[in-house]
PDB file of N, CA and C in Angstrom:
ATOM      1  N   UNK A   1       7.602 -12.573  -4.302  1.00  0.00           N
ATOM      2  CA  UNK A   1       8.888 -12.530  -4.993  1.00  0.00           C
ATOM      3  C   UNK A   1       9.722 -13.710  -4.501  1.00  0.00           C
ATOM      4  N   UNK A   2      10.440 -14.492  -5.412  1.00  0.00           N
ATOM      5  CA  UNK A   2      11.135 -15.595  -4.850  1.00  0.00           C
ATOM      6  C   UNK A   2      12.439 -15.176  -4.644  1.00  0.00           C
ATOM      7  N   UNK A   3      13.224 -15.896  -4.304  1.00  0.00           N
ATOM      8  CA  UNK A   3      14.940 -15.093  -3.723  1.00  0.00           C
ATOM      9  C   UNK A   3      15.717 -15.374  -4.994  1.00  0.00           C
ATOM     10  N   UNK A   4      15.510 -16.417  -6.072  1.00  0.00           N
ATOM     11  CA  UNK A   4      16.097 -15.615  -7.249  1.00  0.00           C
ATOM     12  C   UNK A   4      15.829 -14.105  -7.906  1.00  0.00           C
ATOM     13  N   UNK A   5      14.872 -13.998  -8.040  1.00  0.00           N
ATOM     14  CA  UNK A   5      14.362 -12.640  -8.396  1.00  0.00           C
ATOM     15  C   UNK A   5      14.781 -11.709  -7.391  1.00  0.00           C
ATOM     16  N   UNK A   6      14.906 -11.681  -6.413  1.00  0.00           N
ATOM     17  CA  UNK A   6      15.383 -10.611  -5.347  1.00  0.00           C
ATOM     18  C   UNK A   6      17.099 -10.404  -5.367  1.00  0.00           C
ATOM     19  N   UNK A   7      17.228 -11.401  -5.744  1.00  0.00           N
ATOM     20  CA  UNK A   7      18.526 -11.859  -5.886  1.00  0.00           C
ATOM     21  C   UNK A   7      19.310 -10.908  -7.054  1.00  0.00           C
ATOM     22  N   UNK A   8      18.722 -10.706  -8.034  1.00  0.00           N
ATOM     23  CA  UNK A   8      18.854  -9.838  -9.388  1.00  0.00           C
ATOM     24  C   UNK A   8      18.632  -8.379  -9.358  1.00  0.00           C
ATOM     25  N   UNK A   9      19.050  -7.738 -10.444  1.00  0.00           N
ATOM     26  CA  UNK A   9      18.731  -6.167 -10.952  1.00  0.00           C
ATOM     27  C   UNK A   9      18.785  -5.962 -12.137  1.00  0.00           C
ATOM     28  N   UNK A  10      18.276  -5.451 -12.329  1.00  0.00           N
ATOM     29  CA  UNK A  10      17.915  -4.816 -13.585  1.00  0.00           C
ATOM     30  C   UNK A  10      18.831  -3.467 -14.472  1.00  0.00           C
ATOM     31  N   UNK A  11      19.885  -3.646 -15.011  1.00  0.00           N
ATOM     32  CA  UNK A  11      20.829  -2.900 -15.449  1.00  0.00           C
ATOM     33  C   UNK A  11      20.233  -1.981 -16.911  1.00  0.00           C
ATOM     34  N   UNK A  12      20.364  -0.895 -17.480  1.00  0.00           N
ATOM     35  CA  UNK A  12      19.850  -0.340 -18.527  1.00  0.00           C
ATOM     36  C   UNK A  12      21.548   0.063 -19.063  1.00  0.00           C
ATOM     37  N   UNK A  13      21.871  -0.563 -20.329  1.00  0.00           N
ATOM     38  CA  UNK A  13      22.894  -0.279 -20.817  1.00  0.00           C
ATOM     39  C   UNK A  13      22.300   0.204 -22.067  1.00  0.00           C
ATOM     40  N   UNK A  14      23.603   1.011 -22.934  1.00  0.00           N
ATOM     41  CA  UNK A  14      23.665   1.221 -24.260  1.00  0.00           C
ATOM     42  C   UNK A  14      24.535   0.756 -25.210  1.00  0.00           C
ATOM     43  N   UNK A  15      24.359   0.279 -26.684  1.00  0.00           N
ATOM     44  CA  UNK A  15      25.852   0.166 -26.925  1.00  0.00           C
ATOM     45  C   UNK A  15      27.592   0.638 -26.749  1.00  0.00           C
ATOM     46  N   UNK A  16      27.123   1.886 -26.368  1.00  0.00           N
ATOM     47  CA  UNK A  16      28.977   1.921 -25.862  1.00  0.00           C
ATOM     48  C   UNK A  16      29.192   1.795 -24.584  1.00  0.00           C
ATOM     49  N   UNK A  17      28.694   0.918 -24.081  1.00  0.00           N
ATOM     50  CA  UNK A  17      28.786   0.212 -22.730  1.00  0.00           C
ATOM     51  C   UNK A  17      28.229   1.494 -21.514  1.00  0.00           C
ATOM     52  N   UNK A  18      28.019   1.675 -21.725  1.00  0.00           N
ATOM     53  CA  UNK A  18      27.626   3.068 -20.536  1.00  0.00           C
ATOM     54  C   UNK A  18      26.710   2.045 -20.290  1.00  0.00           C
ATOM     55  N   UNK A  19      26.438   2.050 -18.908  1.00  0.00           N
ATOM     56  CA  UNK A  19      24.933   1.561 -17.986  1.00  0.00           C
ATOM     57  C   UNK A  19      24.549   2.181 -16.851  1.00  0.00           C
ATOM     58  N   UNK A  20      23.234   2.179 -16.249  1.00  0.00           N
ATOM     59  CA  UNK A  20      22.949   2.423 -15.024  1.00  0.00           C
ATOM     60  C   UNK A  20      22.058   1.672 -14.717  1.00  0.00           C
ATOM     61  N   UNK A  21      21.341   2.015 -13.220  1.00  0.00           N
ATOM     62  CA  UNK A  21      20.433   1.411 -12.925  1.00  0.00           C
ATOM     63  C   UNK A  21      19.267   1.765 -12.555  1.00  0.00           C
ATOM     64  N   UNK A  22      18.781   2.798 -12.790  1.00  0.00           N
ATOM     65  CA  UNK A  22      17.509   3.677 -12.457  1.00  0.00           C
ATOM     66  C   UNK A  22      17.202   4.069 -13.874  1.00  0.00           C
ATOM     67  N   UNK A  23      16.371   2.775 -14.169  1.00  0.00           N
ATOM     68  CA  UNK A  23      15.572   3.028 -15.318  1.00  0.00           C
ATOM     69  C   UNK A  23      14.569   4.292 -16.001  1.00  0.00           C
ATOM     70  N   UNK A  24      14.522   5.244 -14.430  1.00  0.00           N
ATOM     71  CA  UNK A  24      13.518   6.313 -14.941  1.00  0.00           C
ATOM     72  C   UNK A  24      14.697   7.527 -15.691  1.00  0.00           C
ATOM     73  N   UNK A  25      15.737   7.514 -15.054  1.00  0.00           N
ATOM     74  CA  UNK A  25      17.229   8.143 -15.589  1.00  0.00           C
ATOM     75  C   UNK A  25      17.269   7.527 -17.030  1.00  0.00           C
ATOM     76  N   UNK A  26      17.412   6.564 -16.934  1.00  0.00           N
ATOM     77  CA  UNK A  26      17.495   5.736 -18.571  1.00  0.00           C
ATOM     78  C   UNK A  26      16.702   6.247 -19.721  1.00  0.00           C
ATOM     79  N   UNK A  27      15.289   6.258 -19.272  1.00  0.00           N
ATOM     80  CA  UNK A  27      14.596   6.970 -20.386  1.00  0.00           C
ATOM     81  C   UNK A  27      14.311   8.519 -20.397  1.00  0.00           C
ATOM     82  N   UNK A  28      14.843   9.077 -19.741  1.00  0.00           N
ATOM     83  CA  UNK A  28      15.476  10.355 -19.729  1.00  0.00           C
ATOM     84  C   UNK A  28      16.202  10.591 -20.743  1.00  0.00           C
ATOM     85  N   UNK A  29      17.354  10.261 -20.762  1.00  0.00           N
ATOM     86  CA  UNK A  29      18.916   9.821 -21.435  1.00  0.00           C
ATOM     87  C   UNK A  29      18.327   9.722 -23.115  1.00  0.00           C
ATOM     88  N   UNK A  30      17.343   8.378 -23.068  1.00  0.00           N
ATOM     89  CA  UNK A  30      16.726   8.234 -24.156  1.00  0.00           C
ATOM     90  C   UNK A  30      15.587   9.462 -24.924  1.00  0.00           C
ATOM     91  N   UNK A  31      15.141   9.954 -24.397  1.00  0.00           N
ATOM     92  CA  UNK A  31      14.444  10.987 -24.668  1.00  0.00           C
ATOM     93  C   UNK A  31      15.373  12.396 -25.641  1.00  0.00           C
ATOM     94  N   UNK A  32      16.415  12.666 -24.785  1.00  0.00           N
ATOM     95  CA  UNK A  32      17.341  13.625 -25.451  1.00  0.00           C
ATOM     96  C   UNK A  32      18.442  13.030 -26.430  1.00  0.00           C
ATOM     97  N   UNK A  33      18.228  11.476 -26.871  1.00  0.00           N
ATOM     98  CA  UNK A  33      18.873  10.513 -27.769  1.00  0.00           C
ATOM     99  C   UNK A  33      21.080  11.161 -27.384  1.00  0.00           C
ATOM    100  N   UNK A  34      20.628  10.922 -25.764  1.00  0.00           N
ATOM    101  CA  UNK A  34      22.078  11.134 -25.467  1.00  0.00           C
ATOM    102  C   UNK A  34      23.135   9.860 -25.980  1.00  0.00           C
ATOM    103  N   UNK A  35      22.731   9.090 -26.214  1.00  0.00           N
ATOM    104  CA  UNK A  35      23.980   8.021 -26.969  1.00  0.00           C
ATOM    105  C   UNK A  35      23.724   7.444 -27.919  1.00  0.00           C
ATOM    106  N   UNK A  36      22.386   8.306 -28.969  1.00  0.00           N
ATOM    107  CA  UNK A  36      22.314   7.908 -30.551  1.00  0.00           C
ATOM    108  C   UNK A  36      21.389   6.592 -30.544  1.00  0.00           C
ATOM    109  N   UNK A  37      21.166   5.719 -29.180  1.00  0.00           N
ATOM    110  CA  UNK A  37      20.492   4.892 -29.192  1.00  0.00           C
ATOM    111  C   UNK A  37      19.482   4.300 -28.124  1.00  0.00           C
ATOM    112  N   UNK A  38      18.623   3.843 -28.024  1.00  0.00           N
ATOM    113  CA  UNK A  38      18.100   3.620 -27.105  1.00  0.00           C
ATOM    114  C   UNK A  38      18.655   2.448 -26.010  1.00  0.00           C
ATOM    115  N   UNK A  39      18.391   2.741 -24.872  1.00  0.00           N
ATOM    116  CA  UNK A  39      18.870   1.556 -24.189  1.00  0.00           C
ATOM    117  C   UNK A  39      18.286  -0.015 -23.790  1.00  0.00           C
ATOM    118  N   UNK A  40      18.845  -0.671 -23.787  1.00  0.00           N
ATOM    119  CA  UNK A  40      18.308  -1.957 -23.615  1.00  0.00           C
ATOM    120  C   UNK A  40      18.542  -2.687 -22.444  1.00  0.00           C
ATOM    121  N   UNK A  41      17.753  -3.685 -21.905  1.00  0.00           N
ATOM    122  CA  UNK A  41      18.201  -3.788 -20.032  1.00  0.00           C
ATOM    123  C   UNK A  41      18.730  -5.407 -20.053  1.00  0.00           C
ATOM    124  N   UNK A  42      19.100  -5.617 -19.075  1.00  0.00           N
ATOM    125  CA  UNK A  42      19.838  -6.659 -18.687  1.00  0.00           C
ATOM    126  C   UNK A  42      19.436  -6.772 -17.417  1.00  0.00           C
ATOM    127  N   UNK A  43      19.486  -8.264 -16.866  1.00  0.00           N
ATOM    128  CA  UNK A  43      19.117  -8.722 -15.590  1.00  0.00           C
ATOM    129  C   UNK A  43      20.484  -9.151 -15.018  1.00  0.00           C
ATOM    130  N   UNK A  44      21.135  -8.865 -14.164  1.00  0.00           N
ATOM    131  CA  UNK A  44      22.374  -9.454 -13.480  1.00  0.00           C
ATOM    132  C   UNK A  44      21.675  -9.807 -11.838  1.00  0.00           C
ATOM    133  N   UNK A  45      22.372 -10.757 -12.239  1.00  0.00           N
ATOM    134  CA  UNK A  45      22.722 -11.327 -11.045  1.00  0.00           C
ATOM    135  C   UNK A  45      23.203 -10.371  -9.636  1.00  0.00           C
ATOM    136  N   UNK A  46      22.752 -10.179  -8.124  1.00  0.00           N
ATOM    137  CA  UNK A  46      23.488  -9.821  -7.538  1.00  0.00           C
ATOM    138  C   UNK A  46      25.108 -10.192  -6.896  1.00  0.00           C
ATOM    139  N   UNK A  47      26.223  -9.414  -6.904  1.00  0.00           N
ATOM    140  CA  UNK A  47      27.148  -9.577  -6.870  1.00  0.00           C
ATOM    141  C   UNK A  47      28.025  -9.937  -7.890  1.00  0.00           C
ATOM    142  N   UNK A  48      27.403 -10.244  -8.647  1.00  0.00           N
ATOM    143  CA  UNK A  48      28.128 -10.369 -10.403  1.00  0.00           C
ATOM    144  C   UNK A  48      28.928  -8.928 -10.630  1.00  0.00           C
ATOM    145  N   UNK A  49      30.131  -8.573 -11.427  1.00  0.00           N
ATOM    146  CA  UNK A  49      30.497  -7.952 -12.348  1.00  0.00           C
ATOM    147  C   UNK A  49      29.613  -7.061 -13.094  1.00  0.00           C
ATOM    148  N   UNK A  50      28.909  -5.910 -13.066  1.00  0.00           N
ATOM    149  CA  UNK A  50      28.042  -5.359 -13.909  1.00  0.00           C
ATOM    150  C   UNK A  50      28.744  -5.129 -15.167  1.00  0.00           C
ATOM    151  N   UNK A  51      30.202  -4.625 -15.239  1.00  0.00           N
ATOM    152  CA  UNK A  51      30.484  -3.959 -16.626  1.00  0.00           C
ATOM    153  C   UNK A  51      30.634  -5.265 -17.192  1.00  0.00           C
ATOM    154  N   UNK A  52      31.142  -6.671 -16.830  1.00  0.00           N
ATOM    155  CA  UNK A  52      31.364  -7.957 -17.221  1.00  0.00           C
ATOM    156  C   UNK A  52      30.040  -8.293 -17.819  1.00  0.00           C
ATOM    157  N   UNK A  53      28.948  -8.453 -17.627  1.00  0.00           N
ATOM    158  CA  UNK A  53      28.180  -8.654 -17.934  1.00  0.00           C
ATOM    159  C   UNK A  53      27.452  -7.701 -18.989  1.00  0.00           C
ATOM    160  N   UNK A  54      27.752  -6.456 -18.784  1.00  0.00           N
ATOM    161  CA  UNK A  54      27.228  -5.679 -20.085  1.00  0.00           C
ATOM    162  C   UNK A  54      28.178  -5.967 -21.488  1.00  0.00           C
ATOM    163  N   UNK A  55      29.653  -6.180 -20.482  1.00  0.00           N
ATOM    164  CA  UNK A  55      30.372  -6.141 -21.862  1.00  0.00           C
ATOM    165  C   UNK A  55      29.861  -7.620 -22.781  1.00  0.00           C
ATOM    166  N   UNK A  56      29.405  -8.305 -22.005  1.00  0.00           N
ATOM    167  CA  UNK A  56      29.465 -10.161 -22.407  1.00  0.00           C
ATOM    168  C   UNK A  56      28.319  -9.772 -23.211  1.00  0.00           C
ATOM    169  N   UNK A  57      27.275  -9.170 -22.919  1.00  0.00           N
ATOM    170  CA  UNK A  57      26.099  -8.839 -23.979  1.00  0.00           C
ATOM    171  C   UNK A  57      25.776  -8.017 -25.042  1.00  0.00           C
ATOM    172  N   UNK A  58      27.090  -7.013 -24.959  1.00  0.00           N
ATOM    173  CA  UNK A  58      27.588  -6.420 -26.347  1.00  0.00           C
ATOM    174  C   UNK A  58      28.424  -7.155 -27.168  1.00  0.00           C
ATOM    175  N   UNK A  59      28.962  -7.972 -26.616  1.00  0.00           N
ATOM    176  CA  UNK A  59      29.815  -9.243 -27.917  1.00  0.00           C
ATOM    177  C   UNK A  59      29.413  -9.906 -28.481  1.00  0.00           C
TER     178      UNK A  59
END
C-alpha cells in the first residue's frame, strides 16, 4: 500500500447526503432500500471535510 492510498477512505454516501463509512452497514441500508437508493462511494482524502466532499459530489 503506498501512503497515498493509506492516506484515504472510502465514504458510502446517498443522495440526500447521509454517509458512512462501513461499507458492510451500507449495503445493509441498501438491502431494506432505506433511502430509495442505492449508495455510491467516494474516496476522501484523510483529514478532508467528509460532508464537504459528499456535498461537492452531489452538485
Amino acid at each position: 500500500m503506498n501512503n497515498e492510498t493509506s492516506q484515504n477512505r472510502i465514504i458510502c454516501y446517498w443522495p440526500d447526503g447521509y454517509w458512512i463509512t462501513d461499507p458492510e452497514e451500507a449495503e445493509l441500508l441498501d438491502s431494506v432500500n432505506a433511502f430509495g437508493a442505492e449508495h455510491q462511494q467516494l474516496e476522501v482524502v484523510h483529514g478532508d471535510d467528509v460532508q464537504t466532499a459528499v456535498n461537492a459530489e452531489l452538485a
